[in-house]
Protein backbone atom coordinates (compact mmCIF):
# COMPACT_ATOMS: atom_id res chain seq x y z
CA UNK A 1 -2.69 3.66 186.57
CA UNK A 2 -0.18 3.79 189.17
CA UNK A 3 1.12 4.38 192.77
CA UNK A 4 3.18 6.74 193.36
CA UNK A 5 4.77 6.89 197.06
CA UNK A 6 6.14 9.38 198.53
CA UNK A 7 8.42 9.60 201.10
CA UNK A 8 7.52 12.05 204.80
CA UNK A 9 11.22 12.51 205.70
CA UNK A 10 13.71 11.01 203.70
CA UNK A 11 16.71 9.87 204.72
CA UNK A 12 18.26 9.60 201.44
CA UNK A 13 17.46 9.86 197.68
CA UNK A 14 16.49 6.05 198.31
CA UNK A 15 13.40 7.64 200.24
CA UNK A 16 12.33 10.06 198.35
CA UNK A 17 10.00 8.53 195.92
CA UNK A 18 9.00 4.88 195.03
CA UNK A 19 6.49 4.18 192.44
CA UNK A 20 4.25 0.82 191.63
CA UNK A 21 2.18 -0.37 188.13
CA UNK A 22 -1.18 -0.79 189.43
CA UNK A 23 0.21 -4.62 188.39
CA UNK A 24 2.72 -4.71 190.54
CA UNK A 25 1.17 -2.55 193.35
CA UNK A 26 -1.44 -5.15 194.23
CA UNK A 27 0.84 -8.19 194.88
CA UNK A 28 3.07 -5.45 197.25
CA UNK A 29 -0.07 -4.05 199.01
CA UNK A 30 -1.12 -8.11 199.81
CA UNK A 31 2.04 -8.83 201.56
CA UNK A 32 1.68 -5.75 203.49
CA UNK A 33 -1.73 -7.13 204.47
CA UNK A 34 0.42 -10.12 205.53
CA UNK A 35 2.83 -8.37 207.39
CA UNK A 36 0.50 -7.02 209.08
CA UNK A 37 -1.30 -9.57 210.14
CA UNK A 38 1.65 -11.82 210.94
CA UNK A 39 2.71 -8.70 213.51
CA UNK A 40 -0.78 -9.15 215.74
CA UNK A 41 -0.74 -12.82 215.85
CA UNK A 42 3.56 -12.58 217.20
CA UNK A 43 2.71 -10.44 219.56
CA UNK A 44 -0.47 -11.96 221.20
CA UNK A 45 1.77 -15.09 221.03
CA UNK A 46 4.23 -13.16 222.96
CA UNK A 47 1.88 -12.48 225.78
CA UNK A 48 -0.35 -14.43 226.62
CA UNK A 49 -1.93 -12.01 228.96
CA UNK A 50 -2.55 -9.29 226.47
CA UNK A 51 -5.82 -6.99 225.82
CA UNK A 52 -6.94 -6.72 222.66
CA UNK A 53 -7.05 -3.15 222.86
CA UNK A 54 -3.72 -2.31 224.15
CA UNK A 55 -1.64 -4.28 221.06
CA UNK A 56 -1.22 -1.54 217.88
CA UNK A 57 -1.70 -2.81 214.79
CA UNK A 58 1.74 -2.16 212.59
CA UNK A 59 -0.78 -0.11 210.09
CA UNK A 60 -4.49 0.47 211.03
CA UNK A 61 -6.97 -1.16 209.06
CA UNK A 62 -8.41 1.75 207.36
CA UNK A 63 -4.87 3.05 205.98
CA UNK A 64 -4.02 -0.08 204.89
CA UNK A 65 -7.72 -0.52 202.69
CA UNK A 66 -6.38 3.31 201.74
CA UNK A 67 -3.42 2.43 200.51
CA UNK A 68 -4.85 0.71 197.55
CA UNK A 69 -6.68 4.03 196.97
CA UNK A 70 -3.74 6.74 195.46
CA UNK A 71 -5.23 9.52 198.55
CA UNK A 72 -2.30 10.06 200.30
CA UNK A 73 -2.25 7.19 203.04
CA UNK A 74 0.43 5.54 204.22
CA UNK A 75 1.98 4.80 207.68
CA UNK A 76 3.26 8.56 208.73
CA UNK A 77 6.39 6.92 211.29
CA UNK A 78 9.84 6.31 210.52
CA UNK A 79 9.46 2.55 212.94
CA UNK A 80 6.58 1.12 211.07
CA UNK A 81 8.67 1.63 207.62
CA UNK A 82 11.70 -0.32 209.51
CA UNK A 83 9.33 -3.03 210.37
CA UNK A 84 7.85 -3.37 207.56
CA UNK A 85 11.65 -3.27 205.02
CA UNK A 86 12.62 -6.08 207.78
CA UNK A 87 9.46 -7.83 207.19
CA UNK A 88 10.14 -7.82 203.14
CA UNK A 89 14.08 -8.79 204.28
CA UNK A 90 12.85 -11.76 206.43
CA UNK A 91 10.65 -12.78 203.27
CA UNK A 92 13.10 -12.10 200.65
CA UNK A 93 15.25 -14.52 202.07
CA UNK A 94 12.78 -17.35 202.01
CA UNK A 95 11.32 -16.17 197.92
CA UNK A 96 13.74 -15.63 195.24
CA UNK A 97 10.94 -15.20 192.51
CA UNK A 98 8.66 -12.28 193.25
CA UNK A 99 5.61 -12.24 194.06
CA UNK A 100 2.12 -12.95 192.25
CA UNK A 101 -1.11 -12.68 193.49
CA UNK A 102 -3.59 -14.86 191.25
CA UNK A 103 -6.59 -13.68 189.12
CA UNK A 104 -8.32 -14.13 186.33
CA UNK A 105 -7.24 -11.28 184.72
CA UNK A 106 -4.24 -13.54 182.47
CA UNK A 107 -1.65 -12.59 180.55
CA UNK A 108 0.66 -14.54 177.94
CA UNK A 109 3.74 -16.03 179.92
CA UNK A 110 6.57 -13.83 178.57
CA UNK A 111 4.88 -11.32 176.42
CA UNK A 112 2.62 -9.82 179.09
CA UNK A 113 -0.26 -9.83 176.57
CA UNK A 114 -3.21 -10.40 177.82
CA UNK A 115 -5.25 -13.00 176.82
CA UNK A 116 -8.92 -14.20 177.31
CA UNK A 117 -8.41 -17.93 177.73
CA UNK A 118 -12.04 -18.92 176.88
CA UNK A 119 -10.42 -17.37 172.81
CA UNK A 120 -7.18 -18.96 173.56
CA UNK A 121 -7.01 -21.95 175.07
CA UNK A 122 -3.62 -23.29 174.49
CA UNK A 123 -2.02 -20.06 175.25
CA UNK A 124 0.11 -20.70 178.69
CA UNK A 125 -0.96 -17.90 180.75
CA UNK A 126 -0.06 -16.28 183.99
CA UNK A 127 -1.65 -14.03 186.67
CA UNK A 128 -1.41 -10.07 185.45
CA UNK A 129 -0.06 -9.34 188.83
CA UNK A 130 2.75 -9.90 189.99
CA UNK A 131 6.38 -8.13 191.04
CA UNK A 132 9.74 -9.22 190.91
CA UNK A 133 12.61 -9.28 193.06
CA UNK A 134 14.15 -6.17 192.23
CA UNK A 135 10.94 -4.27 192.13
CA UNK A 136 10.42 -5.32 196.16
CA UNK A 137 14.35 -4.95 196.94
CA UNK A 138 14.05 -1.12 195.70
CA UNK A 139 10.68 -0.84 198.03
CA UNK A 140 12.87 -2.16 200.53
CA UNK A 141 15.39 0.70 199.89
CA UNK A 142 12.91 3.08 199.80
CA UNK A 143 10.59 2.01 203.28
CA UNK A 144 14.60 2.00 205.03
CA UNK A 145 14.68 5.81 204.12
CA UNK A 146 11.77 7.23 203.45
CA UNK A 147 10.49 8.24 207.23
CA UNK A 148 7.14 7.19 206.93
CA UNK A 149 5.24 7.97 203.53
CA UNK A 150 2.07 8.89 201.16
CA UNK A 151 0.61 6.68 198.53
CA UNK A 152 -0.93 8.59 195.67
C-alpha cells in the first residue's frame, strides 16, 4: 500500500503529484506530527499573552490523524505547504541520513528482507520504516509547488 498525494494547485510539475511506500510514508507523516507541534509551542513562546484558542494549529488534529488514512486529507492552503517544505529545509540541514521511525516490524540491514528476530537472531536488523534523503528533498519539491494537497 501506498500514499499517493496530490497536489490542489500546482505550481509546477514538481506539485503535481508526490507519492510515499506505506514504509516510507510513516516516518514522513511523524515529522509532520513534529512540525506541527514544534509550530504551537514557537508561537506560545512568542507571546506570552496568548489564548489558547486564538493560535491555529499549522494542520488540525483531525487532518493530520487523516493523513495516515489515503481519504483525501491534507492541508488545502498554499502557506501551510511553505511552512511545512521550510520546516523539512530547517531539518534537512541538521540530518543528512533520512529518517526512521523504530518498530518491531525488522528488516535485514541492506536487503530489506524482513526478518523475525526471535528465527534469526544474529541477523543485524533495522526498523522497516524509514526514508531517505532524497525521498524527503522531492517532498520538499513537491509541498513548495503543490498549493495545498490530498493524500490518497
Amino acid at each position: 500500500m501506498g500514499m499517493d498525494i496530490s497536489g490542489m494547485n500546482p505550481k509546477s510539475e514538481d506539485g503535481v503529484y508526490f507519492r510515499a511506500n506505506g514504509w516510507s510514508w510513516r516516518p514522513l507523516l511523524s515529522l509532520i506530527y513534529q512540525f506541527c507541534e514544534d509550530y504551537i509551542e514557537e508561537k506560545t513562546e512568542d507571546d506570552l499573552t496568548f489564548d489558547m484558542g486564538s493560535i491555529k494549529p499549522l494542520i488540525e488534529d483531525g487532518v493530520l490523524q487523516s493523513m495516515s488514512c489515503n481519504d483525501g486529507e491534507g492541508p488545502k492552503d498554499d502557506s501551510t505547504c511553505q511552512e511545512l517544505a521550510e520546516r523539512f529545509n530547517n531539518w534537512l540541514e541538521h540530518n543528512a541520513k533520512g529518517c526512521v521511525m523504530e518498530s518491531d516490524c525488522r528488516v535485514e540491514a541492506g536487503t530489506g528482507r524482513f526478518v523475525n528476530q526471535d528465527d534469526e537472531p544474529d541477523v543485524i536488523t533495522e526498523s522497516a520504516y524509514s526514508i531517505e534523503d532524497e525521498h524527503i528533498k522531492e517532498f520538499v519539491k513537491f509541498l513548495e509547488n503543490c498549493g495545498g494537497f490530498q493524500v490518497f
